[in-house]
PDB file of N, CA and C in Angstrom:
ATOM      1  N   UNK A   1       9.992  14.919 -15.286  1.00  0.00           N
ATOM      2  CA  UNK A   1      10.140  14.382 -13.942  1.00  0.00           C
ATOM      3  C   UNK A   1       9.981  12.859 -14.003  1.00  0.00           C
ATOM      4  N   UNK A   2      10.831  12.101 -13.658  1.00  0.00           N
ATOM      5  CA  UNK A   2      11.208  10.677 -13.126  1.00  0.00           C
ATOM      6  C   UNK A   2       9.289  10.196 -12.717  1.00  0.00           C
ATOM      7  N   UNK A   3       9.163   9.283 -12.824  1.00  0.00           N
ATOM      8  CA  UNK A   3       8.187   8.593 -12.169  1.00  0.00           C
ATOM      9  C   UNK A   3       8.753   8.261 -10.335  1.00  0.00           C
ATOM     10  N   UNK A   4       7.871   8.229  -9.438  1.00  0.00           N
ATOM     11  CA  UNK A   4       8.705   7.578  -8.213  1.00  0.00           C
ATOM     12  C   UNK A   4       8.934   6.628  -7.854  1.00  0.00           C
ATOM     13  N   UNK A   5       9.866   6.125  -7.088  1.00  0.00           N
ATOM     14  CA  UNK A   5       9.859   4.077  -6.528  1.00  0.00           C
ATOM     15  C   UNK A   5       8.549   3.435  -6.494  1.00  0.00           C
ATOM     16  N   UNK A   6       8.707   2.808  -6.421  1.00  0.00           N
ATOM     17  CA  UNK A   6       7.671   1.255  -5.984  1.00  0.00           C
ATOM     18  C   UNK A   6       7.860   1.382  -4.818  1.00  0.00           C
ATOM     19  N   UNK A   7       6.854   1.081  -3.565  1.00  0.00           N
ATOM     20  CA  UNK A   7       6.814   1.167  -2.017  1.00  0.00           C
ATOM     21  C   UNK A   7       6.517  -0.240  -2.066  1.00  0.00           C
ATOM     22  N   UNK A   8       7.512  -1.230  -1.369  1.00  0.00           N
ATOM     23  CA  UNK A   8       7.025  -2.726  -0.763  1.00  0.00           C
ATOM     24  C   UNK A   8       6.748  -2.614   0.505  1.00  0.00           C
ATOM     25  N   UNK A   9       6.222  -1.741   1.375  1.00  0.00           N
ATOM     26  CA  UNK A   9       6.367  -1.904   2.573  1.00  0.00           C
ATOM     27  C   UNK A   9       7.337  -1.825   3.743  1.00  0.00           C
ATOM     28  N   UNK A  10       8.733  -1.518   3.035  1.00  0.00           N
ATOM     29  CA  UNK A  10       9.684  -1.248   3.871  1.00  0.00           C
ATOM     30  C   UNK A  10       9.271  -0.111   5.202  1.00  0.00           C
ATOM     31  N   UNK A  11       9.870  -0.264   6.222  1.00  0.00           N
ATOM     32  CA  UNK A  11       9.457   0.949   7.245  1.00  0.00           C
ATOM     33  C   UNK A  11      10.321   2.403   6.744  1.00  0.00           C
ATOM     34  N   UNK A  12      11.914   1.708   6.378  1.00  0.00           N
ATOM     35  CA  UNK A  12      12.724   2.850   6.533  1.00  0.00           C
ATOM     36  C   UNK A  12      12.204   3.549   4.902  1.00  0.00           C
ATOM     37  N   UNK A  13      11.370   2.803   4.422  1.00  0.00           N
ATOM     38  CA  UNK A  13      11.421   3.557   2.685  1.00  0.00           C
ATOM     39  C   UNK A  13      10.142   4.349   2.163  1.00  0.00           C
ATOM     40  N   UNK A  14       9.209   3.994   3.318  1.00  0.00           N
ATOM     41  CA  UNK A  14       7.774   5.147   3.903  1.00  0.00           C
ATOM     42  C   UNK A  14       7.794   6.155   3.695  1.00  0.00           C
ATOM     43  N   UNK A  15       8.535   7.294   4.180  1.00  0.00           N
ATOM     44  CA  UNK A  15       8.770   8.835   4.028  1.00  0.00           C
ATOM     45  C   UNK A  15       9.218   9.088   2.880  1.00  0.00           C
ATOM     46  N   UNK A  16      10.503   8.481   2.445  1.00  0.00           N
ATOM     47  CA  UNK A  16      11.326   8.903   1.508  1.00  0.00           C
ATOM     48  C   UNK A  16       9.983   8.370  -0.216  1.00  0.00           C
ATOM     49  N   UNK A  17       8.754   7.677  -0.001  1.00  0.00           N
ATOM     50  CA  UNK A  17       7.629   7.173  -0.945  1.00  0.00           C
ATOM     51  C   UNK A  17       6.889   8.579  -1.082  1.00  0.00           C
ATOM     52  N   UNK A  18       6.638   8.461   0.316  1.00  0.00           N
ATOM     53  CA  UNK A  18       5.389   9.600   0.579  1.00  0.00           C
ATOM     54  C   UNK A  18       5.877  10.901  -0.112  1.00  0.00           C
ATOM     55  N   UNK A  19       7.133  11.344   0.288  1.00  0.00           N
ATOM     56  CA  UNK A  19       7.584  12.518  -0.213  1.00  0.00           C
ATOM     57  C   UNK A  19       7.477  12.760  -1.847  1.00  0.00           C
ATOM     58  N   UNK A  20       7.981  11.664  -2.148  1.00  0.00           N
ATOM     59  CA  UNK A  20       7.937  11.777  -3.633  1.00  0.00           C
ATOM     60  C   UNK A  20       6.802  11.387  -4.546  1.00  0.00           C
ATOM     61  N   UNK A  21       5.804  10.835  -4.052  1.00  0.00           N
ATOM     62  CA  UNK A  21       4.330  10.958  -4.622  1.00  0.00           C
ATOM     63  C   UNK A  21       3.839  12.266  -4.607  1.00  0.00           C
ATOM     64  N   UNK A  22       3.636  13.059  -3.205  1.00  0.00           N
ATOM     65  CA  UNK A  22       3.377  14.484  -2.851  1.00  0.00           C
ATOM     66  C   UNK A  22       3.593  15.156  -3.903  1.00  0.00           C
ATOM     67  N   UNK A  23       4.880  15.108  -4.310  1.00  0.00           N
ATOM     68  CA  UNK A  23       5.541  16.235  -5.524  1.00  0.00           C
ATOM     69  C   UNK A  23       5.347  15.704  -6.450  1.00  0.00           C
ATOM     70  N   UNK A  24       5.174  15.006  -6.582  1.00  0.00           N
ATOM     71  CA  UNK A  24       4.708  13.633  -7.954  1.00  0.00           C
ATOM     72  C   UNK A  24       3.336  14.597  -8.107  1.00  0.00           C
ATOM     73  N   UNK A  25       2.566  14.321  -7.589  1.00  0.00           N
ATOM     74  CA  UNK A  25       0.902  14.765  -7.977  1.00  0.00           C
ATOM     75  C   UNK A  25       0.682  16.039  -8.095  1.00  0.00           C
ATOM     76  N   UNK A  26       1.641  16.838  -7.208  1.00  0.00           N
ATOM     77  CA  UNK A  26       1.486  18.151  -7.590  1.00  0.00           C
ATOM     78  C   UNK A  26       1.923  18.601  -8.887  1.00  0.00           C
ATOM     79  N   UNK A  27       2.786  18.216  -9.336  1.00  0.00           N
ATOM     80  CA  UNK A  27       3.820  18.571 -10.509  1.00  0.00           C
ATOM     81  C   UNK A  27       2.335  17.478 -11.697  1.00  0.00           C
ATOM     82  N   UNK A  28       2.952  16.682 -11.657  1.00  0.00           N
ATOM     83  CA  UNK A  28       1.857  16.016 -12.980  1.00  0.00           C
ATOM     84  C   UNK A  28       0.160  15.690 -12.876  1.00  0.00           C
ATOM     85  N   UNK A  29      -0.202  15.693 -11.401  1.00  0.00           N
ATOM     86  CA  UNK A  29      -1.439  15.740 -11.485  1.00  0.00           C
ATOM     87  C   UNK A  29      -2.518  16.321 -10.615  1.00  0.00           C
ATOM     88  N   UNK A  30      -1.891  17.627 -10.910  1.00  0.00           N
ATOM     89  CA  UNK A  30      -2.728  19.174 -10.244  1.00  0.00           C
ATOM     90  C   UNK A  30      -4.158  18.779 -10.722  1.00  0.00           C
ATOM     91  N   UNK A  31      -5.383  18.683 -10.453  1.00  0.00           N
ATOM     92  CA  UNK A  31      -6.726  19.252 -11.019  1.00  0.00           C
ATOM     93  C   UNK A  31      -7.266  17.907 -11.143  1.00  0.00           C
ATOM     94  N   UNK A  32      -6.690  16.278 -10.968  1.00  0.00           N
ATOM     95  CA  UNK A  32      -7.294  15.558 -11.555  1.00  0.00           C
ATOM     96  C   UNK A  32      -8.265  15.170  -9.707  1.00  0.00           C
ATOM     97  N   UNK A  33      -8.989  14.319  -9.741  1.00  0.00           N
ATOM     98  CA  UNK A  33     -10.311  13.873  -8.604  1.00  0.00           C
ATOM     99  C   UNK A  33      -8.668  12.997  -8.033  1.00  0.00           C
ATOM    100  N   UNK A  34      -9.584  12.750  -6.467  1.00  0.00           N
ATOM    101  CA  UNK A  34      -8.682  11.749  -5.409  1.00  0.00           C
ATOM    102  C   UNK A  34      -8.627  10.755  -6.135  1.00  0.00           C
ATOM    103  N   UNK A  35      -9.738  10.182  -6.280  1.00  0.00           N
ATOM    104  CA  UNK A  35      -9.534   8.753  -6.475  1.00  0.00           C
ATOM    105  C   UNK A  35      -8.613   7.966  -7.599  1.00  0.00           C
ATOM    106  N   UNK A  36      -8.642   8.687  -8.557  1.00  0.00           N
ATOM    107  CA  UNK A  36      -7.610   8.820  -9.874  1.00  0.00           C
ATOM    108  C   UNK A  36      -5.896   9.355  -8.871  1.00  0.00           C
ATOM    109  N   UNK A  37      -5.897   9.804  -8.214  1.00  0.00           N
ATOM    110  CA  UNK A  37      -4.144  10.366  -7.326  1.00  0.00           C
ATOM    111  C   UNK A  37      -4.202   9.452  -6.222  1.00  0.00           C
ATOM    112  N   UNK A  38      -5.550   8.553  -5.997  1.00  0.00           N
ATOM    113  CA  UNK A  38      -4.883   7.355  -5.178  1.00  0.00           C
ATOM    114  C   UNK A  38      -4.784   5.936  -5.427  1.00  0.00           C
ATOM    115  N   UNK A  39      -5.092   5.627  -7.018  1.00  0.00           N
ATOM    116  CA  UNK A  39      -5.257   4.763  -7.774  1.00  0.00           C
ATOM    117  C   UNK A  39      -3.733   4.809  -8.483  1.00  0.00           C
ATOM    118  N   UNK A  40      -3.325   6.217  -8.579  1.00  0.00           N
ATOM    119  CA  UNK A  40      -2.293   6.144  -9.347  1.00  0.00           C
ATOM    120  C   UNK A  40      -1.133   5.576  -7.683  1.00  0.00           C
ATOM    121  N   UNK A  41      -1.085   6.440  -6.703  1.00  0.00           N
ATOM    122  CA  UNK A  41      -0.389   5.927  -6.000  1.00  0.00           C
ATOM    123  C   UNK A  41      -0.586   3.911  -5.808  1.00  0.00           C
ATOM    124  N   UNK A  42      -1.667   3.680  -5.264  1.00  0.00           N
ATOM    125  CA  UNK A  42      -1.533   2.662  -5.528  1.00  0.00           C
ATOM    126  C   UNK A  42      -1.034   1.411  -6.308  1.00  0.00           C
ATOM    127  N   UNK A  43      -0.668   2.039  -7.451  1.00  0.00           N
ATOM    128  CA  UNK A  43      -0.276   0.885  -8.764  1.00  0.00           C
ATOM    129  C   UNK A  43       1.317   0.923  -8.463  1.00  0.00           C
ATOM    130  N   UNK A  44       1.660   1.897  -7.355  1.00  0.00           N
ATOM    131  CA  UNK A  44       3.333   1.291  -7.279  1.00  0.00           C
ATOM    132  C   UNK A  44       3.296   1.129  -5.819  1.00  0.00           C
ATOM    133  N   UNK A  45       2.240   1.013  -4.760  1.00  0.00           N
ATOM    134  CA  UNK A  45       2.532  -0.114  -4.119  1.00  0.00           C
ATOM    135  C   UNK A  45       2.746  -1.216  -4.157  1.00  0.00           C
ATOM    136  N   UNK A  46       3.542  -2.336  -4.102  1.00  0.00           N
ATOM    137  CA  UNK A  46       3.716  -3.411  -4.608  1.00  0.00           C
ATOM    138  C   UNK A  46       4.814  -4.345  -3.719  1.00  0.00           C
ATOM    139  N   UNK A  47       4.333  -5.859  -3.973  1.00  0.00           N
ATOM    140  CA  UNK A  47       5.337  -6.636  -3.008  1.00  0.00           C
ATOM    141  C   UNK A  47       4.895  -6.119  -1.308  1.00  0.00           C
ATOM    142  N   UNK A  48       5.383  -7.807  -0.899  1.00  0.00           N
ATOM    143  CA  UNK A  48       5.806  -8.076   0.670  1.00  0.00           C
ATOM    144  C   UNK A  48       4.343  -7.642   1.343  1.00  0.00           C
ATOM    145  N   UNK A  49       4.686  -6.563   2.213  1.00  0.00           N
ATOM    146  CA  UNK A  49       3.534  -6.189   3.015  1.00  0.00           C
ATOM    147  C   UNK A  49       2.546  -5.294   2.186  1.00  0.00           C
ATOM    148  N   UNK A  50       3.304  -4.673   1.693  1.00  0.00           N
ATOM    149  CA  UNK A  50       2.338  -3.965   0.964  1.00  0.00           C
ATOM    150  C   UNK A  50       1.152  -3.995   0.161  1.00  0.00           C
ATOM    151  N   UNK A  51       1.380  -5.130  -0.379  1.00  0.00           N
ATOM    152  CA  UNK A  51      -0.015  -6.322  -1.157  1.00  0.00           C
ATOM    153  C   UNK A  51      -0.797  -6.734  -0.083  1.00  0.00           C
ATOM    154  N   UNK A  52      -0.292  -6.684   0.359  1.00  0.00           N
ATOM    155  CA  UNK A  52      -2.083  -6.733   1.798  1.00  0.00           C
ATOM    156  C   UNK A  52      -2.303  -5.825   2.037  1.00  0.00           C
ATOM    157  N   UNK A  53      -1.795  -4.789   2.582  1.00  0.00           N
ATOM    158  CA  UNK A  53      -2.491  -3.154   3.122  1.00  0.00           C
ATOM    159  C   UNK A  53      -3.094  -2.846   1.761  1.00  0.00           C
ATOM    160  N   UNK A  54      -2.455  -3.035   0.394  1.00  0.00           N
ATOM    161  CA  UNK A  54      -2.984  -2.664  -1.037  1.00  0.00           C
ATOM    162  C   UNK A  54      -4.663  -3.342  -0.712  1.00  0.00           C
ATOM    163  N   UNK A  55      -4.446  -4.694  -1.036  1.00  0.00           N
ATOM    164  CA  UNK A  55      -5.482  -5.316  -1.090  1.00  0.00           C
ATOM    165  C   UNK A  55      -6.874  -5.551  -0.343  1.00  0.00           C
ATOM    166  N   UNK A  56      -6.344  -4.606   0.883  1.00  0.00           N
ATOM    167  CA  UNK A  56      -7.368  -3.966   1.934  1.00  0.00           C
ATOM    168  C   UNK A  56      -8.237  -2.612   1.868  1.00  0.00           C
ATOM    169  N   UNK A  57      -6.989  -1.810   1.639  1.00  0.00           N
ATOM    170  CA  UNK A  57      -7.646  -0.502   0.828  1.00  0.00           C
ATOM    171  C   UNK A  57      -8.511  -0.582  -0.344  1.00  0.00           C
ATOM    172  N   UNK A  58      -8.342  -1.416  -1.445  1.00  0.00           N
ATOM    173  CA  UNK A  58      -8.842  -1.661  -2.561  1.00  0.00           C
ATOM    174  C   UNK A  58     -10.339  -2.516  -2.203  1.00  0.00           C
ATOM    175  N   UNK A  59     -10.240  -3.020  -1.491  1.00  0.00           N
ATOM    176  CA  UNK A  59     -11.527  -3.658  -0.973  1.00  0.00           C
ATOM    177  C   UNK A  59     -12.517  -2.547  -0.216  1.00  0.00           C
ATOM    178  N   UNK A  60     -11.860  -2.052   0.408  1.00  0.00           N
ATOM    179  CA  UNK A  60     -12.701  -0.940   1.306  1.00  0.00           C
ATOM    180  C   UNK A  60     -13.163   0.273   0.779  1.00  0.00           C
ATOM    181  N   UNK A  61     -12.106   0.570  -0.484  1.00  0.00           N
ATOM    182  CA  UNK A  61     -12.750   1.355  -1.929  1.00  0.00           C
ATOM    183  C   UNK A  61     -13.797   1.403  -2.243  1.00  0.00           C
ATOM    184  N   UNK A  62     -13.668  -0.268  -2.829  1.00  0.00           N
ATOM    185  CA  UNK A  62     -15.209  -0.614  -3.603  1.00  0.00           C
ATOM    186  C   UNK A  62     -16.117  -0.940  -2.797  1.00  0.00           C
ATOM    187  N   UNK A  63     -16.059  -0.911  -1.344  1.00  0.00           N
ATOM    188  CA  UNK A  63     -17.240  -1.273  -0.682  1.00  0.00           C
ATOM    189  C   UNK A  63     -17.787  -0.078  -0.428  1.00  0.00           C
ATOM    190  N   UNK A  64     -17.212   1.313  -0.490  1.00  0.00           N
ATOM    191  CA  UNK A  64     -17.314   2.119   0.112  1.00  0.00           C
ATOM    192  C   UNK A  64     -17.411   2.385   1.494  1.00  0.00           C
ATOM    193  N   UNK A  65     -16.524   1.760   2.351  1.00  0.00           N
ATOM    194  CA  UNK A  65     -15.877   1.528   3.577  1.00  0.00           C
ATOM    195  C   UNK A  65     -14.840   2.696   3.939  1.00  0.00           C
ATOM    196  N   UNK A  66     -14.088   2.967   2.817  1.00  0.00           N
ATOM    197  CA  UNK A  66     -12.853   3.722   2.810  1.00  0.00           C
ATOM    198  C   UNK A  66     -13.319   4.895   1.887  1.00  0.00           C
ATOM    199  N   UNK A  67     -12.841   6.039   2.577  1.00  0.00           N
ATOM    200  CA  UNK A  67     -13.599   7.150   1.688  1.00  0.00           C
ATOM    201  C   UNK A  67     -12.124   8.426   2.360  1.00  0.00           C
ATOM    202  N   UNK A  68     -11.563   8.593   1.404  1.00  0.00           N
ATOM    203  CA  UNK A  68     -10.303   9.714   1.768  1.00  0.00           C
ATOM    204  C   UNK A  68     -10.745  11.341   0.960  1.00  0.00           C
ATOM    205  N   UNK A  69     -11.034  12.013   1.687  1.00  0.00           N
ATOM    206  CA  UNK A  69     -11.299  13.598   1.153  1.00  0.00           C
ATOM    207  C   UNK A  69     -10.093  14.565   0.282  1.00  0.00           C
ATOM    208  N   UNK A  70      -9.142  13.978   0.599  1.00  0.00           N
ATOM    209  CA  UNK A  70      -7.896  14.211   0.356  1.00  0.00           C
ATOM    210  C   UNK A  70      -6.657  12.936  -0.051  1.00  0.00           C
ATOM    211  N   UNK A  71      -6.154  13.167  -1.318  1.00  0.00           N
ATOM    212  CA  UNK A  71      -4.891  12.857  -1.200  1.00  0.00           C
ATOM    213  C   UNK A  71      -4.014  12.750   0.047  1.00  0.00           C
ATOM    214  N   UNK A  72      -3.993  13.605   0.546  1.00  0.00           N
ATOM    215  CA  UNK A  72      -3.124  13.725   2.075  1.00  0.00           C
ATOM    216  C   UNK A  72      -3.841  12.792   2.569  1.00  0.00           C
ATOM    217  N   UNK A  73      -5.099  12.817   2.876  1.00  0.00           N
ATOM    218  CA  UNK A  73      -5.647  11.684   3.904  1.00  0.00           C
ATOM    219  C   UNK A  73      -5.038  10.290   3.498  1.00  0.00           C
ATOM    220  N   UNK A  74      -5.160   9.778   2.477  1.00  0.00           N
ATOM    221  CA  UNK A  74      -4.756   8.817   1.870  1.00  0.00           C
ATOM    222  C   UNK A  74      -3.110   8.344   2.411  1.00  0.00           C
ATOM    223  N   UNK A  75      -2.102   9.070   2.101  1.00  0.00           N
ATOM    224  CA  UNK A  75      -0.940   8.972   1.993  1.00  0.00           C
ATOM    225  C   UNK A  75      -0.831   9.110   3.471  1.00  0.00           C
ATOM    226  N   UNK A  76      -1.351   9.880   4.954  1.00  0.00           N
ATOM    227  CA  UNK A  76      -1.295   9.808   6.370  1.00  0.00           C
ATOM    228  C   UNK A  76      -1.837   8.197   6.329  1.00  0.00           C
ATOM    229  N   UNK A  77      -2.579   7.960   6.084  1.00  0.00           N
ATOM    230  CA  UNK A  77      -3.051   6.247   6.758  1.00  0.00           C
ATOM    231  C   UNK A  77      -1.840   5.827   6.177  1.00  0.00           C
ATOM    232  N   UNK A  78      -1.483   5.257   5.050  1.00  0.00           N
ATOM    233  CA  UNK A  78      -0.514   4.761   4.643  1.00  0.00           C
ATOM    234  C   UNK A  78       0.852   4.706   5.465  1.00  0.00           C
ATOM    235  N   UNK A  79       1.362   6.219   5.751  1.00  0.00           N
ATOM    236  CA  UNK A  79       2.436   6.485   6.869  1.00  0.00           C
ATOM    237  C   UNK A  79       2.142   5.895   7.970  1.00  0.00           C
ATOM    238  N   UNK A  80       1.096   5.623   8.961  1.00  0.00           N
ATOM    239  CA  UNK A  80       0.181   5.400   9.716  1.00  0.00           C
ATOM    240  C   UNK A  80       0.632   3.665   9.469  1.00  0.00           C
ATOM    241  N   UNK A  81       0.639   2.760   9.025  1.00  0.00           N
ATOM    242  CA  UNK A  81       0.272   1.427   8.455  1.00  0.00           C
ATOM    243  C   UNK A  81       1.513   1.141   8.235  1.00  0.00           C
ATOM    244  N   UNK A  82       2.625   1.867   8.171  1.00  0.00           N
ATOM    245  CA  UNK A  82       3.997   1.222   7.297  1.00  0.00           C
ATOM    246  C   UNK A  82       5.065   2.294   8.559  1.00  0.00           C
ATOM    247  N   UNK A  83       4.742   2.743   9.644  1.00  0.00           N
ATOM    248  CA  UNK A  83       5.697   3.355  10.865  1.00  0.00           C
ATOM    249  C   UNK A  83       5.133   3.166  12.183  1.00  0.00           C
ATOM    250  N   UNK A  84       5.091   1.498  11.950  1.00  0.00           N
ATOM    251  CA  UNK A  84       4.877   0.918  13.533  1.00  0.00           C
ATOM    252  C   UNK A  84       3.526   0.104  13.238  1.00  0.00           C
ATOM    253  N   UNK A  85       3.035   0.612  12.098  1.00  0.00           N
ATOM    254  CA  UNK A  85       2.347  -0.493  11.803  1.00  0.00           C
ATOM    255  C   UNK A  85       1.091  -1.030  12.594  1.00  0.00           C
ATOM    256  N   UNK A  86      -0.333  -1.658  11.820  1.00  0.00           N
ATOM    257  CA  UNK A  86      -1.227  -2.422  13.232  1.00  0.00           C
ATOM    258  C   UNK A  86      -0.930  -3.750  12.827  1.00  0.00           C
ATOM    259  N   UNK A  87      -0.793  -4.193  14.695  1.00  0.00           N
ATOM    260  CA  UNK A  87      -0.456  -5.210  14.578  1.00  0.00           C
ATOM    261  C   UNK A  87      -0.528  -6.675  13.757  1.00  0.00           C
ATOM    262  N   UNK A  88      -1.559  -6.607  13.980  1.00  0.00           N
ATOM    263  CA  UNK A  88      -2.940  -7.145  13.134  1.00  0.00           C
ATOM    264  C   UNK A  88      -2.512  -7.960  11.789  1.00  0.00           C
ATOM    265  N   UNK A  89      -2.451  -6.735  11.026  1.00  0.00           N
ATOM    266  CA  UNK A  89      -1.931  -6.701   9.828  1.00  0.00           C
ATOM    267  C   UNK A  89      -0.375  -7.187   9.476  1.00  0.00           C
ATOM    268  N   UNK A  90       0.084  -6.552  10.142  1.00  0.00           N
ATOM    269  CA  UNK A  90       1.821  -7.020   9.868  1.00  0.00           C
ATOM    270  C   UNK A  90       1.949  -8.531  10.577  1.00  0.00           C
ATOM    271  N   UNK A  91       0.958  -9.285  11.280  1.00  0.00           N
ATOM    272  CA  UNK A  91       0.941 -10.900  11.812  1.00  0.00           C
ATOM    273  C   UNK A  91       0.859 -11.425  10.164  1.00  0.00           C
ATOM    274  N   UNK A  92      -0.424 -10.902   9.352  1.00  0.00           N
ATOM    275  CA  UNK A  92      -0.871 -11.730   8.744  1.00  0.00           C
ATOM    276  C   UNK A  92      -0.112 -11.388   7.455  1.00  0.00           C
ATOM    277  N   UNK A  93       0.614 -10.238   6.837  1.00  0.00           N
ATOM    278  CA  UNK A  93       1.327 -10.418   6.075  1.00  0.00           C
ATOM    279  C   UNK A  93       3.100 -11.256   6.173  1.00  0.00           C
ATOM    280  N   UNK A  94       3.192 -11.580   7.497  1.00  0.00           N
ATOM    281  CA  UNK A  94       4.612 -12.268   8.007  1.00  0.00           C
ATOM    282  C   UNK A  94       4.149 -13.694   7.857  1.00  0.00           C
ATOM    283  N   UNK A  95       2.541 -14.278   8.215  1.00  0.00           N
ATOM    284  CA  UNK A  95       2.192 -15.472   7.735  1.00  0.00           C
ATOM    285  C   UNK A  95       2.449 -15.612   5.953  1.00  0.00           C
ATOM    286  N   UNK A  96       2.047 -15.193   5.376  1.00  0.00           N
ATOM    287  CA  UNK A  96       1.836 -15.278   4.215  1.00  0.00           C
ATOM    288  C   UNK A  96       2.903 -15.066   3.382  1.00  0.00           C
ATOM    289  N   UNK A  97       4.135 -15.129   4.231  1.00  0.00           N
ATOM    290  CA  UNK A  97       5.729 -14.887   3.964  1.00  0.00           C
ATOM    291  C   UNK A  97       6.466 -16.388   4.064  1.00  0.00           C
ATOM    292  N   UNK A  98       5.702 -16.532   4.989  1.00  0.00           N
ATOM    293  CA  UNK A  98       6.278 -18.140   5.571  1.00  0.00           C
ATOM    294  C   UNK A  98       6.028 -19.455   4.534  1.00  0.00           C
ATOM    295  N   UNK A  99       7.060 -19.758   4.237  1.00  0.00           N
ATOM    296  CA  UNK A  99       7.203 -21.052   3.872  1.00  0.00           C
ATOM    297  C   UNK A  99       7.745 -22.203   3.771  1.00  0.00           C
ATOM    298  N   UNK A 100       7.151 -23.504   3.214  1.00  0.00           N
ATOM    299  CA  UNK A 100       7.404 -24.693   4.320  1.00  0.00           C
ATOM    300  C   UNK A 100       7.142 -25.414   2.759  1.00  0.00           C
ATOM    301  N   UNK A 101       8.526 -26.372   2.403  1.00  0.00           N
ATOM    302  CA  UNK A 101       8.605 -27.057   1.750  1.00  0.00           C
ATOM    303  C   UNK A 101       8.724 -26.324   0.111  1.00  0.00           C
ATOM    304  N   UNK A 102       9.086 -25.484   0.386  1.00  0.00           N
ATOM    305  CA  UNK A 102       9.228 -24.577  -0.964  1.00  0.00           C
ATOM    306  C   UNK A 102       7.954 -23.495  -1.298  1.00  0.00           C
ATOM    307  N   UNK A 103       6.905 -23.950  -0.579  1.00  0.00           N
ATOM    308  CA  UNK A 103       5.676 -22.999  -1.295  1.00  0.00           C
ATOM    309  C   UNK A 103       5.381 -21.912   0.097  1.00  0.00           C
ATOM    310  N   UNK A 104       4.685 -21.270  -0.343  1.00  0.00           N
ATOM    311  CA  UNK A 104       4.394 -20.363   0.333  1.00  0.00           C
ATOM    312  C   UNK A 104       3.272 -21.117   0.915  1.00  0.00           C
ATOM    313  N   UNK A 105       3.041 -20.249   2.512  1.00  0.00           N
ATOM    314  CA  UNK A 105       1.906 -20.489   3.232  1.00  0.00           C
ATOM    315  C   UNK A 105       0.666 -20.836   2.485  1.00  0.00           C
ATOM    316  N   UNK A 106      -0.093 -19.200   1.604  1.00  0.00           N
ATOM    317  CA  UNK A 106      -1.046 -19.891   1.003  1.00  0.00           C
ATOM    318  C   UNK A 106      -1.375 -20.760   0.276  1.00  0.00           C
ATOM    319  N   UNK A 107      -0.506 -21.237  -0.681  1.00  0.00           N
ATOM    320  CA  UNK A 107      -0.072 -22.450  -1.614  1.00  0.00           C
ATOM    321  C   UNK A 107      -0.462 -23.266  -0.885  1.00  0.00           C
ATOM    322  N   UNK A 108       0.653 -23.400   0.025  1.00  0.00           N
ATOM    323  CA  UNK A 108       0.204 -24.897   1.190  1.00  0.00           C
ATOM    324  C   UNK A 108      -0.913 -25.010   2.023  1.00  0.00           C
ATOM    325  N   UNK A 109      -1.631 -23.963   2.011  1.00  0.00           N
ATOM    326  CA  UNK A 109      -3.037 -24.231   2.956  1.00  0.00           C
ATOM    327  C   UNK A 109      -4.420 -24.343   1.417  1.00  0.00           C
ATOM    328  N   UNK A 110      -3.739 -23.768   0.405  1.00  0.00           N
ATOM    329  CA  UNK A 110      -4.491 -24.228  -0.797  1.00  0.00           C
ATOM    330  C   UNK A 110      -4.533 -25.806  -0.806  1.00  0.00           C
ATOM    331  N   UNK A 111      -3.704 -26.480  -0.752  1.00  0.00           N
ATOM    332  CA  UNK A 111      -3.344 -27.878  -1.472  1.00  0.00           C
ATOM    333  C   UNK A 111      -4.293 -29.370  -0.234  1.00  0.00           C
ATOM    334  N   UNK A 112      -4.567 -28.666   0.886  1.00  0.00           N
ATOM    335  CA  UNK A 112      -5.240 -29.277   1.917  1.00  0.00           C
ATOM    336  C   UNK A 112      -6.793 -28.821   2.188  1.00  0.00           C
TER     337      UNK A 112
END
């Protein structure tokens, strides 16, 4: 079995991710703990918006903030976050898109 896409955050490319992790974990990783089936999902989130919702979850991991009982739980927030999205979040990854004079936002708020 194929490995699945990389998820950047697209809205329309959400379901068609989710679906294929689902069968992804069932098929190659029946029996292993959550956190190992949401670590693995995680490593192909990647790009755009998704590196912030990543980089939020991953924080709330290790703080023990974020605590998913389930795989499923995991992959519902995710659907949840990437089909309509909080607001919140999708402001500050559209900042961090923006750029002015060739660099990106944070670059340029680095350099001041």
């Amino acid at each position: 079995m194929a490995k699945p896409p990389v998820f950047n955050g697209e809205v329309e490319k959400v379901k068609g991710f989710i679906m294929a992790y689902r069968l992804y974990l069932r098929i190659r990783m029946r029996g292993t703990i959550v956190e190992e089936q949401i670590q693995l999902v995680l490593s192909y989130v990647q790009g755009r918006l998704a590196d912030v919702w990543k980089e939020n979850i991953l924080e709330n991991l290790e703080m023990g903030e974020a605590k998913f009982g389930s795989v499923g739980e995991f992959l519902l927030e995710l659907k949840k976050k990437f089909r309509g999205g909080d607001e919140e979040s999708v402001k500050v990854a559209e900042l961090r898109r923006v750029e002015q004079g060739g660099r990106t936002m944070e670059e340029f708020v680095q350099k001041f």
